[in-house]
PDB file of N, CA and C in Angstrom:
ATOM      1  N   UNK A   1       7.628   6.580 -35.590  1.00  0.00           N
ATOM      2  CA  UNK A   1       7.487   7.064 -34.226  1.00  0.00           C
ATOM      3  C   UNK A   1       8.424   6.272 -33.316  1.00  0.00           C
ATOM      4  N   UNK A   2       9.501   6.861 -32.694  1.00  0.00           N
ATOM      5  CA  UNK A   2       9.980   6.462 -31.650  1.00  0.00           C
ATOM      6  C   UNK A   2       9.252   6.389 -30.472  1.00  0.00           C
ATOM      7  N   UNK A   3      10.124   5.281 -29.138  1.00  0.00           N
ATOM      8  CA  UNK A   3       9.436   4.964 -28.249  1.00  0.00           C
ATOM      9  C   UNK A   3       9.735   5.891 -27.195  1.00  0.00           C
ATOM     10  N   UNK A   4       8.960   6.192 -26.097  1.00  0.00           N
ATOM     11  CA  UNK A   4       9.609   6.804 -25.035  1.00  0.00           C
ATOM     12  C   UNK A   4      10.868   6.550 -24.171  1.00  0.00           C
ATOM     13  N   UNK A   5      11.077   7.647 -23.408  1.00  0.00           N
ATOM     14  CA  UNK A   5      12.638   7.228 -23.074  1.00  0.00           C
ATOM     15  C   UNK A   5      12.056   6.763 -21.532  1.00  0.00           C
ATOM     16  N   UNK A   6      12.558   5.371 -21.124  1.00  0.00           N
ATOM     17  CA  UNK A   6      12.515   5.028 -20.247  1.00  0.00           C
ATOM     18  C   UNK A   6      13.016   5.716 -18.717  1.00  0.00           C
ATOM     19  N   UNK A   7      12.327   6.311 -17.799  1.00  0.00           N
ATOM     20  CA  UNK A   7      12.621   7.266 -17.368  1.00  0.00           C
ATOM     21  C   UNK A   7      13.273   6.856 -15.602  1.00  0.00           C
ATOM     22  N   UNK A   8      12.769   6.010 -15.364  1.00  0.00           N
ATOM     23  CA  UNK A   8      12.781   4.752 -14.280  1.00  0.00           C
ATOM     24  C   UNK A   8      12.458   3.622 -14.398  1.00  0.00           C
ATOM     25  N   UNK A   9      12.896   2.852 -13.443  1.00  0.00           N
ATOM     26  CA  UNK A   9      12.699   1.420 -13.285  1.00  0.00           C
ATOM     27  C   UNK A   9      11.609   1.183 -12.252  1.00  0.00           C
ATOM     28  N   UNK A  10      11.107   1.930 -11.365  1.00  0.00           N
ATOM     29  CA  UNK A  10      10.249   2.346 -10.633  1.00  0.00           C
ATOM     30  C   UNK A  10       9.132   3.059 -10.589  1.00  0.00           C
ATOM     31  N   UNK A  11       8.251   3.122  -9.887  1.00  0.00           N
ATOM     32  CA  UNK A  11       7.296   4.209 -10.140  1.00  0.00           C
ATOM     33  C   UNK A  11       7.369   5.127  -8.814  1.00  0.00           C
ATOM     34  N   UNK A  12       6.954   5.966  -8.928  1.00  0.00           N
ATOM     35  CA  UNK A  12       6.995   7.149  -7.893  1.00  0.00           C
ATOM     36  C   UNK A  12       6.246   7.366  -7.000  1.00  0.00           C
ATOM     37  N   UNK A  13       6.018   7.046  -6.078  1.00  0.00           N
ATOM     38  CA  UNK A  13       4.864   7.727  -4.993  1.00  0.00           C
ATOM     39  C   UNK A  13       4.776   8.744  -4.467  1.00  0.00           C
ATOM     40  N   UNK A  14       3.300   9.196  -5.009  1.00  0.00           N
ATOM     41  CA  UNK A  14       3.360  10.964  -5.255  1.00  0.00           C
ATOM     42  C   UNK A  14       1.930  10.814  -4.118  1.00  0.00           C
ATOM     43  N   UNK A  15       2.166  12.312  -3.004  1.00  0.00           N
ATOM     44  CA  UNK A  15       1.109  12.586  -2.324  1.00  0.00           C
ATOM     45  C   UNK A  15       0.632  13.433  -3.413  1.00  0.00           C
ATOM     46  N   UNK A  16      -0.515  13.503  -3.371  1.00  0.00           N
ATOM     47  CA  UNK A  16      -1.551  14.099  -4.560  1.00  0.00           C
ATOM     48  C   UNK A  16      -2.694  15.024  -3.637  1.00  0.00           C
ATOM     49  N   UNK A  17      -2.868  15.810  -3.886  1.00  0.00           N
ATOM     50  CA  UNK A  17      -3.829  16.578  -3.876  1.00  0.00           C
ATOM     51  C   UNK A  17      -5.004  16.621  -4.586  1.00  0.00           C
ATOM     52  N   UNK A  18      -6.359  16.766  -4.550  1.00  0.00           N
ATOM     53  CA  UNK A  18      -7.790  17.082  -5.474  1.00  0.00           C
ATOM     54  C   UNK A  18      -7.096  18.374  -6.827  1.00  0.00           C
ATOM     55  N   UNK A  19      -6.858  18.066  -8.114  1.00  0.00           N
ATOM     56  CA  UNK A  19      -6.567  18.531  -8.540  1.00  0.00           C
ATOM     57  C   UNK A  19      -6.519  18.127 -10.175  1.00  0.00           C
ATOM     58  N   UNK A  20      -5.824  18.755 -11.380  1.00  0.00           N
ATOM     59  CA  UNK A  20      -5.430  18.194 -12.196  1.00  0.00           C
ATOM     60  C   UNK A  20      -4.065  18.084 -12.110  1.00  0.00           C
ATOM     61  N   UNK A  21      -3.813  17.241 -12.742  1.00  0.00           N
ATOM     62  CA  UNK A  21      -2.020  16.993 -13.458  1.00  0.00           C
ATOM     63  C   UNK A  21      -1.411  16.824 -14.752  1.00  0.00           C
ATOM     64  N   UNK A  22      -0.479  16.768 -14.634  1.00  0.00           N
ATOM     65  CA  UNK A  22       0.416  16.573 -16.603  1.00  0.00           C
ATOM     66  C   UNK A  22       1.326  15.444 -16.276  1.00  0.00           C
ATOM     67  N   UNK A  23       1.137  14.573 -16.875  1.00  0.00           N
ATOM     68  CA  UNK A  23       1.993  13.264 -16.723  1.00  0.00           C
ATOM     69  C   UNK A  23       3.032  13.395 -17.921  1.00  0.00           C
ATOM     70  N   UNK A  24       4.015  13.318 -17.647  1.00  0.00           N
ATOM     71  CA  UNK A  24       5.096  13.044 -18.672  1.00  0.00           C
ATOM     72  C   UNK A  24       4.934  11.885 -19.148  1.00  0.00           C
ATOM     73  N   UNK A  25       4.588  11.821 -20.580  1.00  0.00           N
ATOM     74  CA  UNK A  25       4.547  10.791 -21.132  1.00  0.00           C
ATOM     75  C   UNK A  25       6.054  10.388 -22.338  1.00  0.00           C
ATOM     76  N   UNK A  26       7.229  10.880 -22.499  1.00  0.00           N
ATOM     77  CA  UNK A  26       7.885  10.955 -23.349  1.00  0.00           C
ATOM     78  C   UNK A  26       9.235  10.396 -22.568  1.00  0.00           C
ATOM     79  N   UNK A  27       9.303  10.444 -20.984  1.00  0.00           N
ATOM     80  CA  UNK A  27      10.439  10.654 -20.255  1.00  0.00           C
ATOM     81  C   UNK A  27      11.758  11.556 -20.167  1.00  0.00           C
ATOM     82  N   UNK A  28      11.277  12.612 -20.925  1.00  0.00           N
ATOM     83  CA  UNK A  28      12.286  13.332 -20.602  1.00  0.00           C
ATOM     84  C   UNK A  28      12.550  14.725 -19.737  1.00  0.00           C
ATOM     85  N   UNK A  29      11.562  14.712 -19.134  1.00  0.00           N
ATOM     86  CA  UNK A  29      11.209  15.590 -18.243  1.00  0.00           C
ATOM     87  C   UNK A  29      12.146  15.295 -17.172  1.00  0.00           C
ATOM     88  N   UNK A  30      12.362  16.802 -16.270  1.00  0.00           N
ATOM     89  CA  UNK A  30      13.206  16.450 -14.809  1.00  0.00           C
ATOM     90  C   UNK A  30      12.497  16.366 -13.925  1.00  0.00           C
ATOM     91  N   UNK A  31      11.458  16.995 -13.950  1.00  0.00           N
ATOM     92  CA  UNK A  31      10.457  16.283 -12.988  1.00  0.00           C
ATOM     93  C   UNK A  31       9.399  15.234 -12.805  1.00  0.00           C
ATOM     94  N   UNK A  32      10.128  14.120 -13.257  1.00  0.00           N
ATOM     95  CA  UNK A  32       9.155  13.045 -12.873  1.00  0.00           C
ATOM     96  C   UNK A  32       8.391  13.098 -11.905  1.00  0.00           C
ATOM     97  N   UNK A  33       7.632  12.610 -12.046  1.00  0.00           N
ATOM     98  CA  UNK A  33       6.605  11.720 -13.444  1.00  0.00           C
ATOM     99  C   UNK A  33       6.280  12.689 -14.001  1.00  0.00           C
ATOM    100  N   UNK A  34       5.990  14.244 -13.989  1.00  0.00           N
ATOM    101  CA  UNK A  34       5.048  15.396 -13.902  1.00  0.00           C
ATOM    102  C   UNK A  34       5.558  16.025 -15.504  1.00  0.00           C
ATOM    103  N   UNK A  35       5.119  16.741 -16.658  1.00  0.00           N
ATOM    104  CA  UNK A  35       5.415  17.330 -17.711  1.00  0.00           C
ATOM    105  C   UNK A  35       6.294  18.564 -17.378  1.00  0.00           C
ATOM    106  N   UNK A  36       7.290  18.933 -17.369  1.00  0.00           N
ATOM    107  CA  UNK A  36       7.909  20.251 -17.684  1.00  0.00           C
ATOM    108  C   UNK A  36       8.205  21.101 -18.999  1.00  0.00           C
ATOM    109  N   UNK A  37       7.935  20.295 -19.954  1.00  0.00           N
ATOM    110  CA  UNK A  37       7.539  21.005 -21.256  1.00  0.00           C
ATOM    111  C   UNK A  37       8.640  20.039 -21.800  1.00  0.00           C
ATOM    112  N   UNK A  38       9.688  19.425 -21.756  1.00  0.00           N
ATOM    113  CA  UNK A  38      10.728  18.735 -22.381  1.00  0.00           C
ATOM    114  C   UNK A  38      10.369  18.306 -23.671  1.00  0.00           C
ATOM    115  N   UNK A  39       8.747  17.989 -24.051  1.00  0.00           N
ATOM    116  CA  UNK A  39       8.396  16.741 -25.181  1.00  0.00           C
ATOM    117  C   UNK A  39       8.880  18.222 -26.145  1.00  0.00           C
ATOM    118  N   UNK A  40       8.608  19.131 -26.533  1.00  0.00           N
ATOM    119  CA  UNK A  40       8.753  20.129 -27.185  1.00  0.00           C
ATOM    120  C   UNK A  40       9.636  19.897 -28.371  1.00  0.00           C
ATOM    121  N   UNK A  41       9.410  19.443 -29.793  1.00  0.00           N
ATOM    122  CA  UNK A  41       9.736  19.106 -30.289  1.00  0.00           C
ATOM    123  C   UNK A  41       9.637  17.701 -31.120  1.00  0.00           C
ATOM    124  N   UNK A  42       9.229  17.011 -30.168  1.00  0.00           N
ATOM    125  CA  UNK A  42       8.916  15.529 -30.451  1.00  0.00           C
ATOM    126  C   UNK A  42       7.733  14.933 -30.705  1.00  0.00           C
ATOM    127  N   UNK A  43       7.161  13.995 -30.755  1.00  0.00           N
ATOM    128  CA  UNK A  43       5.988  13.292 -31.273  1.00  0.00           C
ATOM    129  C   UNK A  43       5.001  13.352 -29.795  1.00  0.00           C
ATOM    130  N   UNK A  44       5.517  13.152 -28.790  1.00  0.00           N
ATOM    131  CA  UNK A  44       4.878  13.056 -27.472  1.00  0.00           C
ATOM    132  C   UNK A  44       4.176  14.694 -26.716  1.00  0.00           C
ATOM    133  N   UNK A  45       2.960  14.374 -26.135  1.00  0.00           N
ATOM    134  CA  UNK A  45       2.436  14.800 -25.662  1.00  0.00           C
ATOM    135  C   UNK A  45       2.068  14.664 -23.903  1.00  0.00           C
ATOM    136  N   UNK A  46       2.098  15.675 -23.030  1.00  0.00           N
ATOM    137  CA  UNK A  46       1.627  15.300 -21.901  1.00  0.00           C
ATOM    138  C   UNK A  46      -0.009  14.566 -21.555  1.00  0.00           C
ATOM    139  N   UNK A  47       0.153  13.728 -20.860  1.00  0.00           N
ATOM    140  CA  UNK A  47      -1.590  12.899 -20.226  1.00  0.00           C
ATOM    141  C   UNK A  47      -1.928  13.612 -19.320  1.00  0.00           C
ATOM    142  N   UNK A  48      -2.986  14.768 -18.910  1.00  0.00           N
ATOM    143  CA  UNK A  48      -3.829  15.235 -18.213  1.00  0.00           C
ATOM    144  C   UNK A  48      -4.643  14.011 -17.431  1.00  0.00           C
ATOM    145  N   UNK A  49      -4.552  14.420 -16.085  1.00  0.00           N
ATOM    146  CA  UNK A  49      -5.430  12.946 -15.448  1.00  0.00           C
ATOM    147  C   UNK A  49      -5.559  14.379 -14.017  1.00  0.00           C
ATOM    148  N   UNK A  50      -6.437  13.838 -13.647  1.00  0.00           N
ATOM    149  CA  UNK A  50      -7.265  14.713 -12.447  1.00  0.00           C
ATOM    150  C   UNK A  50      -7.275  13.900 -10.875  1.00  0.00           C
ATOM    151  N   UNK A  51      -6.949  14.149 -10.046  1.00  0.00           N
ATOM    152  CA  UNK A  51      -7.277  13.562  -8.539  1.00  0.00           C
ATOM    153  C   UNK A  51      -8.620  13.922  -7.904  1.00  0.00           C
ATOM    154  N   UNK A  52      -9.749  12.896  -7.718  1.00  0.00           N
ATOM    155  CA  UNK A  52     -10.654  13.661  -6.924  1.00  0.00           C
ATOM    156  C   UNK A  52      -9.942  13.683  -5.280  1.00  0.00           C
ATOM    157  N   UNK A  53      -9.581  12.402  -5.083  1.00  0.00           N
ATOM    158  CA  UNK A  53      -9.469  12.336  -3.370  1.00  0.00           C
ATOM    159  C   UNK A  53      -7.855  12.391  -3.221  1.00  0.00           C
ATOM    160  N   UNK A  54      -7.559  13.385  -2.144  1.00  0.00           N
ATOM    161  CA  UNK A  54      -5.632  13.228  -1.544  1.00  0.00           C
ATOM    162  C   UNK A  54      -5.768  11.966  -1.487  1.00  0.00           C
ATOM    163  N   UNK A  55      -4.379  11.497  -1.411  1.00  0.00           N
ATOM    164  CA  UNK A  55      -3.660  10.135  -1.636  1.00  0.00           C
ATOM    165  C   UNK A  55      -2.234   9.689  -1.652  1.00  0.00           C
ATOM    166  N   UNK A  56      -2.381   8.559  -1.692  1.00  0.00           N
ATOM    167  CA  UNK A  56      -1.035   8.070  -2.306  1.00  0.00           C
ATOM    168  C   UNK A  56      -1.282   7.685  -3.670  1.00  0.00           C
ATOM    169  N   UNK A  57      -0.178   8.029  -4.828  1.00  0.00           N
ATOM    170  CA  UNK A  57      -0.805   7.466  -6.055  1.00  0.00           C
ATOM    171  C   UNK A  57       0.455   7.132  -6.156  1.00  0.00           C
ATOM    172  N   UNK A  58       0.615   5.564  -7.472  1.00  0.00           N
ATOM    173  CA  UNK A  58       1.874   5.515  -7.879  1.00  0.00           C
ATOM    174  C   UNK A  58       1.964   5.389  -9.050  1.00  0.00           C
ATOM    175  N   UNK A  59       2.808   6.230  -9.390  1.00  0.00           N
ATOM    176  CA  UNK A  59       3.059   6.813 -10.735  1.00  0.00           C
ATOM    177  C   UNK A  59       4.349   6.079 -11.664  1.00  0.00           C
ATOM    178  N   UNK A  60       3.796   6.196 -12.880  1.00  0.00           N
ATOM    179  CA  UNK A  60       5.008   5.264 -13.771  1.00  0.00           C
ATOM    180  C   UNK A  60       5.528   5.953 -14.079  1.00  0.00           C
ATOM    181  N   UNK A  61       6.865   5.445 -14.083  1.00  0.00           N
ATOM    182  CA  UNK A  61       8.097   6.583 -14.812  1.00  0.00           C
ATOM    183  C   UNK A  61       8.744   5.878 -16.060  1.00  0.00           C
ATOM    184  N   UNK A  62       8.707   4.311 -16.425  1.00  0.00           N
ATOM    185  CA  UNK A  62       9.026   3.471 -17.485  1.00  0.00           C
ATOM    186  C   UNK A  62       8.450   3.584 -18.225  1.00  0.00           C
ATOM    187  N   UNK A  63       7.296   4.438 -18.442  1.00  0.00           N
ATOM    188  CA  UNK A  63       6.571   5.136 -19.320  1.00  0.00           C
ATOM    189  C   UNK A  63       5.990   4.006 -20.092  1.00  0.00           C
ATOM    190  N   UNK A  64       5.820   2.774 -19.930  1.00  0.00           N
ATOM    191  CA  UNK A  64       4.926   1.374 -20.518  1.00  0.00           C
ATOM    192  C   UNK A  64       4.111   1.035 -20.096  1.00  0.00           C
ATOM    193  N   UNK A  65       3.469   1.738 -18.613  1.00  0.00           N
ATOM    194  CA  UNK A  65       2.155   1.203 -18.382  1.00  0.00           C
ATOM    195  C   UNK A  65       1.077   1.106 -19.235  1.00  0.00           C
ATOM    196  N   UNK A  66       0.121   0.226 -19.484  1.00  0.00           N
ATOM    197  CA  UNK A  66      -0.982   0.049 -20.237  1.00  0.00           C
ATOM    198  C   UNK A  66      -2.323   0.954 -19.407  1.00  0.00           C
ATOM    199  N   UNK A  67      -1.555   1.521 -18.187  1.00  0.00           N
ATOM    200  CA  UNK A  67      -2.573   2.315 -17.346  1.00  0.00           C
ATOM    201  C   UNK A  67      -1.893   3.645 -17.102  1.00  0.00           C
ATOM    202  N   UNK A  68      -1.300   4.306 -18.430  1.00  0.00           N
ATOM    203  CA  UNK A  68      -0.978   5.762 -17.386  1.00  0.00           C
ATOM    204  C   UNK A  68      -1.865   6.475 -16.800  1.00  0.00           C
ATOM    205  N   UNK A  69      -1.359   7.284 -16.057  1.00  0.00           N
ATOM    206  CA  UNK A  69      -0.242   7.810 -15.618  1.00  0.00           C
ATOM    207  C   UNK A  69       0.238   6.614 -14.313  1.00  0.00           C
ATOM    208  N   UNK A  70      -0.775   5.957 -13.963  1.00  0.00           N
ATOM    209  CA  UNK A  70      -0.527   4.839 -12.793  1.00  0.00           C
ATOM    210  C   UNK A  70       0.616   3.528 -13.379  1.00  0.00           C
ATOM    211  N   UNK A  71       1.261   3.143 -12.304  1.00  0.00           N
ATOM    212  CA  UNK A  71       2.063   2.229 -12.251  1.00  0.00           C
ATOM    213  C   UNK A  71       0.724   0.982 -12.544  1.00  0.00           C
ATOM    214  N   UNK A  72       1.279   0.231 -13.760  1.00  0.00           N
ATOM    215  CA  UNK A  72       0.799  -1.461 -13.584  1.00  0.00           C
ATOM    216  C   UNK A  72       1.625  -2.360 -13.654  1.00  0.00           C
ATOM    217  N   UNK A  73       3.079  -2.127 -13.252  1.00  0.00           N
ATOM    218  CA  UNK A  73       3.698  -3.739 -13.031  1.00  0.00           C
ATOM    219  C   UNK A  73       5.266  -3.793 -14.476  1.00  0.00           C
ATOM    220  N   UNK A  74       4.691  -2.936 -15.594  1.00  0.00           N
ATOM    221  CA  UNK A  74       4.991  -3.354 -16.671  1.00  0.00           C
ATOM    222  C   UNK A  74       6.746  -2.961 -16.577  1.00  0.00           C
ATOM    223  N   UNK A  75       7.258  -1.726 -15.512  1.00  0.00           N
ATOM    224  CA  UNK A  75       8.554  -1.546 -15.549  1.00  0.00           C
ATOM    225  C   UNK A  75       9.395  -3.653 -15.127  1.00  0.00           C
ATOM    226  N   UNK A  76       8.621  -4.179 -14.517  1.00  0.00           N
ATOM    227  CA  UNK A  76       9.340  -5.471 -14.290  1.00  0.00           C
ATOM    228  C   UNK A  76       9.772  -6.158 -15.493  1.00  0.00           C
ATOM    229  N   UNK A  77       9.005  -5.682 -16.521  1.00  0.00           N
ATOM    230  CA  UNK A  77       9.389  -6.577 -17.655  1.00  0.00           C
ATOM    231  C   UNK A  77      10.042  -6.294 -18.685  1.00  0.00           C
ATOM    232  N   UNK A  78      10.843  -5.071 -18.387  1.00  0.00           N
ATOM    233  CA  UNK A  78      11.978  -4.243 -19.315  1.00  0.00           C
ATOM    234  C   UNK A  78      13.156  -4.512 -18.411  1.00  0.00           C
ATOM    235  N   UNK A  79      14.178  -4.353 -19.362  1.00  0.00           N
ATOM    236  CA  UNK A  79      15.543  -5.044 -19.669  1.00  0.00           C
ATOM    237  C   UNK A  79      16.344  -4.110 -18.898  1.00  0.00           C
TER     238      UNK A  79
END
């Protein structure tokens, strides 16, 4: 199993709505952070995660958080 493709160095701050979502988990999607079907083919799958309350959320795009779909810090510690 290969690793995901690092998609940013950043995470994204997404206004969110009460809703579900598709987190790109593979990075190769064009719409970060969000799934556009790209994994298609590959070992990776999109993360379904739900919003109860609007917000600010921040979203990982280095695809190493130990908390997806949320940013925890971990893009600081890639190269």
């Amino acid at each position: 199993m290969s690793g995901p493709i690092v998609a940013g160095k950043l995470p994204i701050e997404a206004n969110l709505e009460p809703g579900e979502y598709w987190w790109c988990s593979c990075g190769r999607s064009k719409t970060q952070p969000f799934c556009d079907g790209s994994h298609a083919g590959t070992e990776f799958t999109p993360l379904p995660f739900k919003v109860e309350a609007q917000g600010q959320y921040w979203l990982c795009t280095c695809k190493h958080s130990a908390n997806p779909p949320f940013c925890d810090g971990a893009h600081e510690l890639l190269d």
